[in-house]
PDB file of N, CA and C in Angstrom:
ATOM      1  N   UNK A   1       0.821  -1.193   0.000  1.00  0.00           N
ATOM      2  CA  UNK A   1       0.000   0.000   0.000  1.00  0.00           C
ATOM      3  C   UNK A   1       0.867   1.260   0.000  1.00  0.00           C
ATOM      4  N   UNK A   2       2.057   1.223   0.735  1.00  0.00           N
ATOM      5  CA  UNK A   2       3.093   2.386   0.420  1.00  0.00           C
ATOM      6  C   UNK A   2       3.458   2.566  -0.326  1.00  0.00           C
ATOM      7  N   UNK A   3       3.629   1.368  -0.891  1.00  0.00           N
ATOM      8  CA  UNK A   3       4.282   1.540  -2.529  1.00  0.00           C
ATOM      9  C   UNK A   3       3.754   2.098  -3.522  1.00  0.00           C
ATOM     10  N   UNK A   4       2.769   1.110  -3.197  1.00  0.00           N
ATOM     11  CA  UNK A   4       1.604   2.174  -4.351  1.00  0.00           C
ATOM     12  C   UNK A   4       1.434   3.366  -4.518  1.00  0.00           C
ATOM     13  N   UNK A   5       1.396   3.898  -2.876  1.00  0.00           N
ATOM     14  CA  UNK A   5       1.122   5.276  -3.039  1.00  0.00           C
ATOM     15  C   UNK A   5       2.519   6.008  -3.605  1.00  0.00           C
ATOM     16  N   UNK A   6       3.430   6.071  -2.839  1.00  0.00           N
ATOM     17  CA  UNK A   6       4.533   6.471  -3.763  1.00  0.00           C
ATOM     18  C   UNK A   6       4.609   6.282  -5.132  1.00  0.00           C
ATOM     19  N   UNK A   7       4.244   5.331  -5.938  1.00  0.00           N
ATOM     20  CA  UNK A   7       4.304   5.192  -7.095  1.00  0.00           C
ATOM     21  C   UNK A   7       3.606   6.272  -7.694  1.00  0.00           C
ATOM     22  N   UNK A   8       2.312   6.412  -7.175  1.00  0.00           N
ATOM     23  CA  UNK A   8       1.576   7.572  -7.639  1.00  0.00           C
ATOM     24  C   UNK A   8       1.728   8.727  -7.245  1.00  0.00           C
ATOM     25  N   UNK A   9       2.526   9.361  -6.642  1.00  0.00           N
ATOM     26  CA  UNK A   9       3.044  10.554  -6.505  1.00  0.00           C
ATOM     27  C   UNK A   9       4.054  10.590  -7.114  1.00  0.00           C
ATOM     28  N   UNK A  10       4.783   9.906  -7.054  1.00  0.00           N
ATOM     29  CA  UNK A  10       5.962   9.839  -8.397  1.00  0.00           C
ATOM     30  C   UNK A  10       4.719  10.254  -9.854  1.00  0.00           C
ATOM     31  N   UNK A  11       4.166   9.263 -10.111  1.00  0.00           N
ATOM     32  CA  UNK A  11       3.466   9.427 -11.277  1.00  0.00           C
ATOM     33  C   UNK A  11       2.894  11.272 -11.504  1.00  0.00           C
ATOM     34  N   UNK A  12       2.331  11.406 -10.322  1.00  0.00           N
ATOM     35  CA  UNK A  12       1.432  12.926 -10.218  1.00  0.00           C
ATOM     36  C   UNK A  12       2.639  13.955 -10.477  1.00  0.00           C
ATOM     37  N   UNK A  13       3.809  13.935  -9.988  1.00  0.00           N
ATOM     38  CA  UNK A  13       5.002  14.502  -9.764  1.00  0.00           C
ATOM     39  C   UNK A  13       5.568  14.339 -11.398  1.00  0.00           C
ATOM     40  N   UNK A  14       5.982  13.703 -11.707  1.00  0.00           N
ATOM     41  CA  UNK A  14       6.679  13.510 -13.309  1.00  0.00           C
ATOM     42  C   UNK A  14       5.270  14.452 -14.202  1.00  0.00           C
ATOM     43  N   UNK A  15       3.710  14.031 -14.008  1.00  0.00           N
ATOM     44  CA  UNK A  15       3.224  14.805 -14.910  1.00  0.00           C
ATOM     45  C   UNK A  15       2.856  16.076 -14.785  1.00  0.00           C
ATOM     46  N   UNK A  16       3.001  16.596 -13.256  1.00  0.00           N
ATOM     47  CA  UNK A  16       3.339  17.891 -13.398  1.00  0.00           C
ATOM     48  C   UNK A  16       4.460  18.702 -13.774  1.00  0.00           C
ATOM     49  N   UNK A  17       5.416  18.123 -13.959  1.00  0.00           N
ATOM     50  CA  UNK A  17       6.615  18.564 -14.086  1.00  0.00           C
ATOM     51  C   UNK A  17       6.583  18.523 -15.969  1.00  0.00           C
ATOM     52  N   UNK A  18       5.905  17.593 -16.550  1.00  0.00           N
ATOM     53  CA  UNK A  18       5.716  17.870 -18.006  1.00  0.00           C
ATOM     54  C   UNK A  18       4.935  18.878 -18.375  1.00  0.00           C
ATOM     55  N   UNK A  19       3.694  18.739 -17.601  1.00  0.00           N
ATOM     56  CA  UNK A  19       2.938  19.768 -17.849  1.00  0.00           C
ATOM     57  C   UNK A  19       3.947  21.350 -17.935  1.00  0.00           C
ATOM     58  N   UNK A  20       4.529  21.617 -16.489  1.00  0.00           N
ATOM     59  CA  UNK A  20       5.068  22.827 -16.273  1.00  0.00           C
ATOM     60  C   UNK A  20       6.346  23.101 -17.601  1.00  0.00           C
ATOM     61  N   UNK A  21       7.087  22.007 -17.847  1.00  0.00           N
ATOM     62  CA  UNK A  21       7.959  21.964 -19.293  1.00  0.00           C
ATOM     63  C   UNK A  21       7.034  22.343 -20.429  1.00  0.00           C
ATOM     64  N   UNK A  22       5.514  21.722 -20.241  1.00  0.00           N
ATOM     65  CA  UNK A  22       4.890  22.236 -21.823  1.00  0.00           C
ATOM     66  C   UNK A  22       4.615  23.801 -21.792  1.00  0.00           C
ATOM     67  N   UNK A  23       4.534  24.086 -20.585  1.00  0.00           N
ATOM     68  CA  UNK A  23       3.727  25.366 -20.563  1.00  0.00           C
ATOM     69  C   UNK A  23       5.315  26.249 -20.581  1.00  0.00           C
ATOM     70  N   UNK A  24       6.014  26.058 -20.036  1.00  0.00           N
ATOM     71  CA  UNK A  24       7.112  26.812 -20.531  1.00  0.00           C
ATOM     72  C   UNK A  24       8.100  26.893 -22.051  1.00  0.00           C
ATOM     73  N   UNK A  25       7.836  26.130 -22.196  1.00  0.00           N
ATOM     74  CA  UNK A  25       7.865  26.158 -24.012  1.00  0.00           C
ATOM     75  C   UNK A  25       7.075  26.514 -24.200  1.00  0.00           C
ATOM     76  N   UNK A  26       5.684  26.559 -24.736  1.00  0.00           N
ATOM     77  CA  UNK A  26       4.596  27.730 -25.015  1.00  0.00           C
ATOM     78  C   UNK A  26       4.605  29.235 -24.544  1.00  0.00           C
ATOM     79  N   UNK A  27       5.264  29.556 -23.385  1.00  0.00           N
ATOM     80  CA  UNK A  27       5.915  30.909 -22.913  1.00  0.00           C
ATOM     81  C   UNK A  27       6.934  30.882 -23.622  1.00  0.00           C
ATOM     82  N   UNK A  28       7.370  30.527 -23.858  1.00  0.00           N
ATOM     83  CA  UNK A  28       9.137  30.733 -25.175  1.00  0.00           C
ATOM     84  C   UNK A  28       8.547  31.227 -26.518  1.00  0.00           C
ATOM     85  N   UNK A  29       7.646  30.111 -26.894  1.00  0.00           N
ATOM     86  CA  UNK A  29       6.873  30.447 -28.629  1.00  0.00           C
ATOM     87  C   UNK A  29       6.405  31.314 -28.284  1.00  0.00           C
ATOM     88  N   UNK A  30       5.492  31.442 -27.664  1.00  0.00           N
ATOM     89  CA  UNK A  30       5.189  33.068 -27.610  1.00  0.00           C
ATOM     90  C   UNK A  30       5.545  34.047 -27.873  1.00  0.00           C
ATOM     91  N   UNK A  31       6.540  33.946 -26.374  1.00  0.00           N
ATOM     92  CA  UNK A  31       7.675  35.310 -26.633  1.00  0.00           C
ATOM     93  C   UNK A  31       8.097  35.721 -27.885  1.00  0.00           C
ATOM     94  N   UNK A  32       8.936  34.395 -28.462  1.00  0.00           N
ATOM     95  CA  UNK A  32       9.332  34.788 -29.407  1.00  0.00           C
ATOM     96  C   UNK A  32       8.600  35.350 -30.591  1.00  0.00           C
ATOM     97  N   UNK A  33       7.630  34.822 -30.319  1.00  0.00           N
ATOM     98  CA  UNK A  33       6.444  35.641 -32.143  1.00  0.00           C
ATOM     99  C   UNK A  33       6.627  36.891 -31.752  1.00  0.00           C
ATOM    100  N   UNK A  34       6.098  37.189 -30.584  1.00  0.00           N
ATOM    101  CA  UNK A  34       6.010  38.599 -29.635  1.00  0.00           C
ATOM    102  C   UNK A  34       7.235  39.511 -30.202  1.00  0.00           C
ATOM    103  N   UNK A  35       8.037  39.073 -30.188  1.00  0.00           N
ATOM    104  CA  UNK A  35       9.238  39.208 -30.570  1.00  0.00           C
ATOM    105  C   UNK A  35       9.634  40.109 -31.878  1.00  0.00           C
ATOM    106  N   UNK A  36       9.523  38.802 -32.902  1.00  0.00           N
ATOM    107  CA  UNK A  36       9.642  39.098 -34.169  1.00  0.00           C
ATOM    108  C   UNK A  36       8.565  40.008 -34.807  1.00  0.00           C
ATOM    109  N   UNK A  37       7.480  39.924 -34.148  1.00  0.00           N
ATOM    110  CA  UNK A  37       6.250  41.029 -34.327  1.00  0.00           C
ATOM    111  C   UNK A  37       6.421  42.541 -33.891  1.00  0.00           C
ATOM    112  N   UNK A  38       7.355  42.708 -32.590  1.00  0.00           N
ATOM    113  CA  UNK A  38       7.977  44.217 -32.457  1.00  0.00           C
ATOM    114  C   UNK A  38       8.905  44.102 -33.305  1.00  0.00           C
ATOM    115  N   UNK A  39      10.141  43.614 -33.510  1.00  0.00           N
ATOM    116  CA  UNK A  39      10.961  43.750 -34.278  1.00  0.00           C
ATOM    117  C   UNK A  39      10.343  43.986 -35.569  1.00  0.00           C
ATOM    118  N   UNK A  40       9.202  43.192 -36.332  1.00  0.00           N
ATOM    119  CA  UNK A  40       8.642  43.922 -38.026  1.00  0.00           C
ATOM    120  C   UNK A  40       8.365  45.259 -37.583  1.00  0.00           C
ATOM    121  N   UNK A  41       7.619  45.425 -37.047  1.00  0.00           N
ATOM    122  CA  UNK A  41       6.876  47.142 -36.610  1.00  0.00           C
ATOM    123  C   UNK A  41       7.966  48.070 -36.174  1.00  0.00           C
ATOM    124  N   UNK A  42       9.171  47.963 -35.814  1.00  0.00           N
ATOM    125  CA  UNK A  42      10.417  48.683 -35.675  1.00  0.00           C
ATOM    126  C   UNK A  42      10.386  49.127 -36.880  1.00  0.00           C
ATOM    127  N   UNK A  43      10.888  47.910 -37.716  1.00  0.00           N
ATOM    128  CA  UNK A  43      11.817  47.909 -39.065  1.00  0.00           C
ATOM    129  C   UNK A  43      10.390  48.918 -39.846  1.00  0.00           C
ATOM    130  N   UNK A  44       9.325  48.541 -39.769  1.00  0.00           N
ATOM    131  CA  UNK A  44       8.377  49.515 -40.739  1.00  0.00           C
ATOM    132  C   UNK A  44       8.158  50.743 -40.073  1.00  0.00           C
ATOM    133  N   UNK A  45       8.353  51.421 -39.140  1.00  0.00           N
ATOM    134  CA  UNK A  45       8.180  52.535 -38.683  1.00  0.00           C
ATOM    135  C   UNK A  45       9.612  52.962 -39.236  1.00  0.00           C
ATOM    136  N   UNK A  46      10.493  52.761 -39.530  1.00  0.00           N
ATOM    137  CA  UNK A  46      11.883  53.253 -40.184  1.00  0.00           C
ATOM    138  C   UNK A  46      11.630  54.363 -41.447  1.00  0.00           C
ATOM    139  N   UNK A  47      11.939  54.958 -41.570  1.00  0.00           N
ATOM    140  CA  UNK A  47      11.673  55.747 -42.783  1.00  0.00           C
ATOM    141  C   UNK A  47      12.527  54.711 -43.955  1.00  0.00           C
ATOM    142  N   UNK A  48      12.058  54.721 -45.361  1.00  0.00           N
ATOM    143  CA  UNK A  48      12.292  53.771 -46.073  1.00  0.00           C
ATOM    144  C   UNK A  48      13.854  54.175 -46.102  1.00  0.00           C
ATOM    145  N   UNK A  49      14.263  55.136 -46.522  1.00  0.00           N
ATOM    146  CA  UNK A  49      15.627  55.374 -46.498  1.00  0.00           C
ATOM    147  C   UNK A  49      16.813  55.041 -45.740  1.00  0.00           C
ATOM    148  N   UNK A  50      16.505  55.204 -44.508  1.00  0.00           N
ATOM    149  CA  UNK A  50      16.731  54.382 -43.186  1.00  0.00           C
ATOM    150  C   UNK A  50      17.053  52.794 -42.890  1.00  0.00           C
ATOM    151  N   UNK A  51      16.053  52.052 -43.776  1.00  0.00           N
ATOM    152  CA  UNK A  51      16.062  50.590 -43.689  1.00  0.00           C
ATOM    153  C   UNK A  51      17.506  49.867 -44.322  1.00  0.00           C
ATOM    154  N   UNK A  52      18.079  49.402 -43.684  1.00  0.00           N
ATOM    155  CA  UNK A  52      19.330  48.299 -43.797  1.00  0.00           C
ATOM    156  C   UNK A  52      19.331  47.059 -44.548  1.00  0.00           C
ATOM    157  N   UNK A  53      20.120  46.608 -45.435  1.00  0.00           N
ATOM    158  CA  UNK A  53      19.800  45.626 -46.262  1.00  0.00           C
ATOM    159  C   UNK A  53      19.700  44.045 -45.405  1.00  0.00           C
ATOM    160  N   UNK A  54      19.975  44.306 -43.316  1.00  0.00           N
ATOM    161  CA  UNK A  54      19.295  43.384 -42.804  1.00  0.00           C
ATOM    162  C   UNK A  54      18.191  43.466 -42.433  1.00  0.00           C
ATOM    163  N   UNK A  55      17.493  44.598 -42.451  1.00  0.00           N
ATOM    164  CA  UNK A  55      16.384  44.932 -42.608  1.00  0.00           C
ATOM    165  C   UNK A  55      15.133  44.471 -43.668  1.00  0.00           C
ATOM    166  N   UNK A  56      15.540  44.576 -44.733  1.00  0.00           N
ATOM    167  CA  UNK A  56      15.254  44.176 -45.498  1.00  0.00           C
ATOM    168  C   UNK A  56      14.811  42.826 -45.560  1.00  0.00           C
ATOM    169  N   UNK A  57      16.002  42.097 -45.123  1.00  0.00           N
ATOM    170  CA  UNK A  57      16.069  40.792 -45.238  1.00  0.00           C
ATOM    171  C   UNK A  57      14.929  40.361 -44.340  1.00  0.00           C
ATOM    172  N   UNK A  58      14.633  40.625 -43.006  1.00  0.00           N
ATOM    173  CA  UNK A  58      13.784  40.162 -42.003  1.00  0.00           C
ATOM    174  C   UNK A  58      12.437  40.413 -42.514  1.00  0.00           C
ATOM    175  N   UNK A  59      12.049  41.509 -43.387  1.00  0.00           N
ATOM    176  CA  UNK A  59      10.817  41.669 -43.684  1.00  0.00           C
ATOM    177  C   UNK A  59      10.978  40.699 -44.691  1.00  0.00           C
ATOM    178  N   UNK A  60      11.822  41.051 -45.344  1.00  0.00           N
ATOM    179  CA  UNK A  60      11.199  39.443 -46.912  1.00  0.00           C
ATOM    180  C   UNK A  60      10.773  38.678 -45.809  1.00  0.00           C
ATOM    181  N   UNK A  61      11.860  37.896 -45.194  1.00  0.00           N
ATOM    182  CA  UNK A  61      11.231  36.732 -44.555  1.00  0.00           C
ATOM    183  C   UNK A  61       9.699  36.573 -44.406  1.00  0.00           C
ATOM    184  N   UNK A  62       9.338  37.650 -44.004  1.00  0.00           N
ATOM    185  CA  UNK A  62       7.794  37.674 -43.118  1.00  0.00           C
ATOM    186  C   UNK A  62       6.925  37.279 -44.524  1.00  0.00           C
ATOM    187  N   UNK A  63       7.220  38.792 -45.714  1.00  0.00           N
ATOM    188  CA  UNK A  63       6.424  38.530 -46.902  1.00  0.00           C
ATOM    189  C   UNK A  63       6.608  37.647 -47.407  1.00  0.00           C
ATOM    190  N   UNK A  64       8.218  36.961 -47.508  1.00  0.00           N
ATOM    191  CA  UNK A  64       7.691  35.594 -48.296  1.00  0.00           C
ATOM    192  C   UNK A  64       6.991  34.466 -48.230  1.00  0.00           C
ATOM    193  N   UNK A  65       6.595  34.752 -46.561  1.00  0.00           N
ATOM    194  CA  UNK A  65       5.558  33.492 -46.101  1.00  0.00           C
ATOM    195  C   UNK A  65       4.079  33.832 -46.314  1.00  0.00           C
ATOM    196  N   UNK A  66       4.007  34.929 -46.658  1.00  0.00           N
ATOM    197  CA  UNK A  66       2.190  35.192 -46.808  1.00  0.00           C
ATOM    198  C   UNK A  66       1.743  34.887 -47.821  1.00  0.00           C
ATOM    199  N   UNK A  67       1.194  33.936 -48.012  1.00  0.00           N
ATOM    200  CA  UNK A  67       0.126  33.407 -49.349  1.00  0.00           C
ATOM    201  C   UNK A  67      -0.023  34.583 -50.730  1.00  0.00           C
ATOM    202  N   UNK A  68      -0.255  34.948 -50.342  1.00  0.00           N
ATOM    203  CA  UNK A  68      -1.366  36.040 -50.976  1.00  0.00           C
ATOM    204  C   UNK A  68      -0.563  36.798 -51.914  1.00  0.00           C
ATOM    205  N   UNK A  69       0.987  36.932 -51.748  1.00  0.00           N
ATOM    206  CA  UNK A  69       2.065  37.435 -52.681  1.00  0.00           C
ATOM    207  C   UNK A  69       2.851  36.209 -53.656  1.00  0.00           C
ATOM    208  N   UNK A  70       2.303  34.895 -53.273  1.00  0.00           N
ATOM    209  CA  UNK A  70       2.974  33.862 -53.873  1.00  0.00           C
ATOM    210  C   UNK A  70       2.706  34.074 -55.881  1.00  0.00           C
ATOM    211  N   UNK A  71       1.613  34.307 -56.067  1.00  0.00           N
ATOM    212  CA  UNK A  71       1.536  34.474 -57.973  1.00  0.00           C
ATOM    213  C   UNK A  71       1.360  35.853 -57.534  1.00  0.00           C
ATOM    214  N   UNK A  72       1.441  36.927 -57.276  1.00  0.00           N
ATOM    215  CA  UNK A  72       1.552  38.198 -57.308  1.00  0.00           C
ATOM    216  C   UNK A  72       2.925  38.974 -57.452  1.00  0.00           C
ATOM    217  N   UNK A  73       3.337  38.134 -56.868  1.00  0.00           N
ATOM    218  CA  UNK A  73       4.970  39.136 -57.029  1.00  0.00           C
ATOM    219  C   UNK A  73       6.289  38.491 -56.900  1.00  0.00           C
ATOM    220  N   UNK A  74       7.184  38.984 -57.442  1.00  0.00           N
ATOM    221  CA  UNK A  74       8.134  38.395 -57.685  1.00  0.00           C
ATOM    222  C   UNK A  74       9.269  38.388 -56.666  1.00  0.00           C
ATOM    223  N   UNK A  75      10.365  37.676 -56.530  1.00  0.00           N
ATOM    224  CA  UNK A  75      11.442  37.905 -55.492  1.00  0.00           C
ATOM    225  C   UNK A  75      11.892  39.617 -55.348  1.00  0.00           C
ATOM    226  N   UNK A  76      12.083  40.008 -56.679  1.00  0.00           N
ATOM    227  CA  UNK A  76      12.791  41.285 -56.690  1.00  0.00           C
ATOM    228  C   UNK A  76      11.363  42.401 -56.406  1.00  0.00           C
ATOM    229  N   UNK A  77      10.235  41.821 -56.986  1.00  0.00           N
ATOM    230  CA  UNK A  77       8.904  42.580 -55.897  1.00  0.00           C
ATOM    231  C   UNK A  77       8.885  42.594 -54.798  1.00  0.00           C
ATOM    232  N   UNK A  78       8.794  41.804 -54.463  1.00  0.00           N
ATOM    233  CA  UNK A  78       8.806  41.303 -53.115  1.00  0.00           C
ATOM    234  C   UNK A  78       9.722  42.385 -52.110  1.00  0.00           C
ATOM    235  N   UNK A  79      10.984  42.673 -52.180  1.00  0.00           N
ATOM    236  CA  UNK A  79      12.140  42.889 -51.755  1.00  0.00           C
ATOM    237  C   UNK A  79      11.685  44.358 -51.871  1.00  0.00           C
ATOM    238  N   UNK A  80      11.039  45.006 -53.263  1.00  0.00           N
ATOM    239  CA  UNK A  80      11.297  46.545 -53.074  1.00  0.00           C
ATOM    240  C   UNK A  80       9.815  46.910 -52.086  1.00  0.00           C
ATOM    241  N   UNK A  81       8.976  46.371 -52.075  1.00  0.00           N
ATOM    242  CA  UNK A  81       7.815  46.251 -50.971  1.00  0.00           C
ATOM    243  C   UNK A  81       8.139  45.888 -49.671  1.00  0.00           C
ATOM    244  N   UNK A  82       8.883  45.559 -49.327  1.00  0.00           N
ATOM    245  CA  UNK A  82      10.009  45.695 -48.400  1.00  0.00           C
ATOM    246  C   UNK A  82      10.640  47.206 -47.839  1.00  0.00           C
ATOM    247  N   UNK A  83      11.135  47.245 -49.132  1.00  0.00           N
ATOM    248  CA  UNK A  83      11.582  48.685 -48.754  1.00  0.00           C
ATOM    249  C   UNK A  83      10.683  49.902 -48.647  1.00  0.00           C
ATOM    250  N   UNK A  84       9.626  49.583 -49.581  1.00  0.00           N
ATOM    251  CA  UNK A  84       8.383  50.732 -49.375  1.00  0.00           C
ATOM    252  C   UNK A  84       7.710  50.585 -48.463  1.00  0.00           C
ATOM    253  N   UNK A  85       7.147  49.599 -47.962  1.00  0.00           N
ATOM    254  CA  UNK A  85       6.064  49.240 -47.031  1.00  0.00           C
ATOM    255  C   UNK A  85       6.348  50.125 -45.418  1.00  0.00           C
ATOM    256  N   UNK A  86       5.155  50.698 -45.142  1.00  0.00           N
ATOM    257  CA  UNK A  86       4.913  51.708 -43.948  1.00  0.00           C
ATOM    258  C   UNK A  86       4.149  50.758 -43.142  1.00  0.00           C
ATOM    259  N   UNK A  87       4.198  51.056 -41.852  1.00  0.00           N
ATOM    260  CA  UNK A  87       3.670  50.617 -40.670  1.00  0.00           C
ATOM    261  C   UNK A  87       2.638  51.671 -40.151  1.00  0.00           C
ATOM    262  N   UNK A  88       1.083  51.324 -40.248  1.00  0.00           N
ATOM    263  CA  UNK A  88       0.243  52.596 -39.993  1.00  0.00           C
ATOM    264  C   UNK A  88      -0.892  51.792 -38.461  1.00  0.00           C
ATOM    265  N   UNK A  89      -1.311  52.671 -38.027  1.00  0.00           N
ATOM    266  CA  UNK A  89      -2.070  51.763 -36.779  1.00  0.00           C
ATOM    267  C   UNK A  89      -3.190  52.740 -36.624  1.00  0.00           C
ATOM    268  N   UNK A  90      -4.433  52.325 -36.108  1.00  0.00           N
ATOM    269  CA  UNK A  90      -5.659  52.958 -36.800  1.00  0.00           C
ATOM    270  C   UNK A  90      -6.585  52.608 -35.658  1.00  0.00           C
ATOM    271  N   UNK A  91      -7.252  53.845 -35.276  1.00  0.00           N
ATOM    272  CA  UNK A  91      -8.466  53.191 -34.058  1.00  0.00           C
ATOM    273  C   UNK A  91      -9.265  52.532 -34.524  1.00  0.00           C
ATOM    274  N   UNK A  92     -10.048  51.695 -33.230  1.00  0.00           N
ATOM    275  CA  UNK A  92     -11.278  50.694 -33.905  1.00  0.00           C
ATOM    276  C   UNK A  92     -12.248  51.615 -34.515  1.00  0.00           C
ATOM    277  N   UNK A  93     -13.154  51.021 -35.840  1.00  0.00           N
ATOM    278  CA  UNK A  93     -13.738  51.436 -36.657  1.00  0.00           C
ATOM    279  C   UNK A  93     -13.338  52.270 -37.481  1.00  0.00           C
ATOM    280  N   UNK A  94     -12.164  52.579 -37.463  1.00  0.00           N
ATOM    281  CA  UNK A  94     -11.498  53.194 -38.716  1.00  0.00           C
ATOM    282  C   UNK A  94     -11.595  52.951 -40.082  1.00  0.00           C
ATOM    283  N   UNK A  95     -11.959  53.574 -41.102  1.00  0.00           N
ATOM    284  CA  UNK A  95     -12.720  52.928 -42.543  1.00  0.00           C
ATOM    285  C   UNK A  95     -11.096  52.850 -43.716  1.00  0.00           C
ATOM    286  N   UNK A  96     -10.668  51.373 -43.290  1.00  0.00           N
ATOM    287  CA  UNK A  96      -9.338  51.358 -44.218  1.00  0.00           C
ATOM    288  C   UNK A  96      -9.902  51.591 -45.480  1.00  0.00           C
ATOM    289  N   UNK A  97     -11.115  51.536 -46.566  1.00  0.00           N
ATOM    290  CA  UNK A  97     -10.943  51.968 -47.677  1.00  0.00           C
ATOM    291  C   UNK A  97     -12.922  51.749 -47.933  1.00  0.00           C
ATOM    292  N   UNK A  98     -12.952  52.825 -48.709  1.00  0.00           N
ATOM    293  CA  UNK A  98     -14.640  52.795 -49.329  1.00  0.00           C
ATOM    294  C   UNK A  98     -15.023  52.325 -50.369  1.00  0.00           C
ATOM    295  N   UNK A  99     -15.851  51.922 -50.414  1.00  0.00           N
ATOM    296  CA  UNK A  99     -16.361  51.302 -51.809  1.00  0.00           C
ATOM    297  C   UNK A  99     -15.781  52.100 -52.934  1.00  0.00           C
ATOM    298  N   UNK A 100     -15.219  51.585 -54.150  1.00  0.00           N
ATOM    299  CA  UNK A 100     -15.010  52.294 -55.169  1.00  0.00           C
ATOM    300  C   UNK A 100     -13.733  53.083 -55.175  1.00  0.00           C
ATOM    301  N   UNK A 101     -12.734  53.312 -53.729  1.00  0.00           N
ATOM    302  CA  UNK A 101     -11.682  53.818 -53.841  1.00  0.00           C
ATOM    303  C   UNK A 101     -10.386  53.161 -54.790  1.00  0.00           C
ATOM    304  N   UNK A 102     -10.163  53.656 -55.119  1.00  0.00           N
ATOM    305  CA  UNK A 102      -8.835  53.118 -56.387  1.00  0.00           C
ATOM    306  C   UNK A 102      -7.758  52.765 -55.012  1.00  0.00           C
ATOM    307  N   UNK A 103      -7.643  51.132 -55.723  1.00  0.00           N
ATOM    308  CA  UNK A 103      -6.507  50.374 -54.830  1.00  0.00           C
ATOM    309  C   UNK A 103      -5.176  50.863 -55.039  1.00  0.00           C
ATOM    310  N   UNK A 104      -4.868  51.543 -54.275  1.00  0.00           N
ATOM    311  CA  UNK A 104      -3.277  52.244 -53.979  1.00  0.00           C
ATOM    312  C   UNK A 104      -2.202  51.457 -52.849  1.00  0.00           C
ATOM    313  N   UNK A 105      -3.001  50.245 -51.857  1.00  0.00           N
ATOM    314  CA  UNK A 105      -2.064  50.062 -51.341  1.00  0.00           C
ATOM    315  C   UNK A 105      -2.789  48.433 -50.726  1.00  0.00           C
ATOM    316  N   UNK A 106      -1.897  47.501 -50.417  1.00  0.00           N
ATOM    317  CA  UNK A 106      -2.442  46.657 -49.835  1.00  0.00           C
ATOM    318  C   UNK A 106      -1.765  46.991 -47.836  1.00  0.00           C
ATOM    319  N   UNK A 107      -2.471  45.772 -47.265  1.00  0.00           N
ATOM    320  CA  UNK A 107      -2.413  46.058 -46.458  1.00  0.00           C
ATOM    321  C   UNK A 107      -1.931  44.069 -45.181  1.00  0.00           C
ATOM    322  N   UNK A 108      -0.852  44.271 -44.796  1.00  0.00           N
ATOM    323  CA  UNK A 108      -0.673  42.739 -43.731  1.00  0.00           C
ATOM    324  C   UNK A 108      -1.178  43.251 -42.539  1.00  0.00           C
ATOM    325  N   UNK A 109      -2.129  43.060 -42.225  1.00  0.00           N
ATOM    326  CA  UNK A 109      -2.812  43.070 -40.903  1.00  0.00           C
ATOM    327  C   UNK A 109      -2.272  42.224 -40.122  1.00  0.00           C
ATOM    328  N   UNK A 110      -1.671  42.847 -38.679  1.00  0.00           N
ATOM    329  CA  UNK A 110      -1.353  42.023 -37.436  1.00  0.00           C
ATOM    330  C   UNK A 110      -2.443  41.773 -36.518  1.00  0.00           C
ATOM    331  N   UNK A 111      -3.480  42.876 -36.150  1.00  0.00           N
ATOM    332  CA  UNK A 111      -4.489  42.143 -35.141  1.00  0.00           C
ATOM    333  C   UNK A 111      -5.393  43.298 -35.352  1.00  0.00           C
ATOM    334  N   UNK A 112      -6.415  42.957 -35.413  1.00  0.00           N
ATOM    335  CA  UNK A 112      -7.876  43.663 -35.785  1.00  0.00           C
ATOM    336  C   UNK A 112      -8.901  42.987 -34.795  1.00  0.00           C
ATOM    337  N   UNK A 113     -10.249  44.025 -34.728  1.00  0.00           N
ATOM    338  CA  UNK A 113     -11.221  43.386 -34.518  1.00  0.00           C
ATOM    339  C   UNK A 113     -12.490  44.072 -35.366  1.00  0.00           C
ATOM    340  N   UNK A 114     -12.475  43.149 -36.129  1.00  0.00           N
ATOM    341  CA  UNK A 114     -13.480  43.583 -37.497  1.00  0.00           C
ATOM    342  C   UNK A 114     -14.978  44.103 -36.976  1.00  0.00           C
ATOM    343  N   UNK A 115     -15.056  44.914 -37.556  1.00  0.00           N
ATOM    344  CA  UNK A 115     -16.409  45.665 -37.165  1.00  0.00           C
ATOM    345  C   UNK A 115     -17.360  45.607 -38.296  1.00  0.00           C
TER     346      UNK A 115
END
């Protein structure tokens, strides 16, 4: 009967201790998106002139993973949208564009709440 019970506190003990390992790796991923998400919004608040060709580089990264530029644009597109691209931030209900406005700019949304 001692044994047992020890066994199962051992047992309760090892899976809290995984648990607390999972949840601290999930505080790491986090962070880190957290991370690389101030670091883009740095690099785009830069005046384009300003931006560094490692600069550069970190935003491709980001754009080359977004769908939506894959048949749209090219590596060397890609790269000068990079260099143009502004960082703008907008209160809720703000009207990013009206019916019928001539498309002048696209837009990578980090966090919204659509209205």
């Amino acid at each position: 009967s001692q044994a047992l019970a020890t066994a199962h506190e051992d047992q309760l003990k090892q899976q809290t201790n995984q648990a607390e390992e999972e949840e601290r790796k999930m505080r790491e991923a986090m962070q880190e998106k957290l991370d690389r998400i101030e670091a883009f919004i740095r690099i785009l608040k830069k005046p384009a002139e300003q931006r560094t060709e490692p600069d550069i580089n970190k935003l491709f990264q980001v754009i080359d993973n977004i769908p939506y530029f894959d048949n749209r644009a090219n590596r060397v597109q890609k790269r000068e949208i990079c260099r143009r691209a502004i960082y703008e931030q907008h209160q809720e209900g703000y009207p990013m564009f009206e019916y019928g406005d001539l498309a002048d700019k696209a837009w990578v949304i980090l966090g919204c709440t659509p209205v």
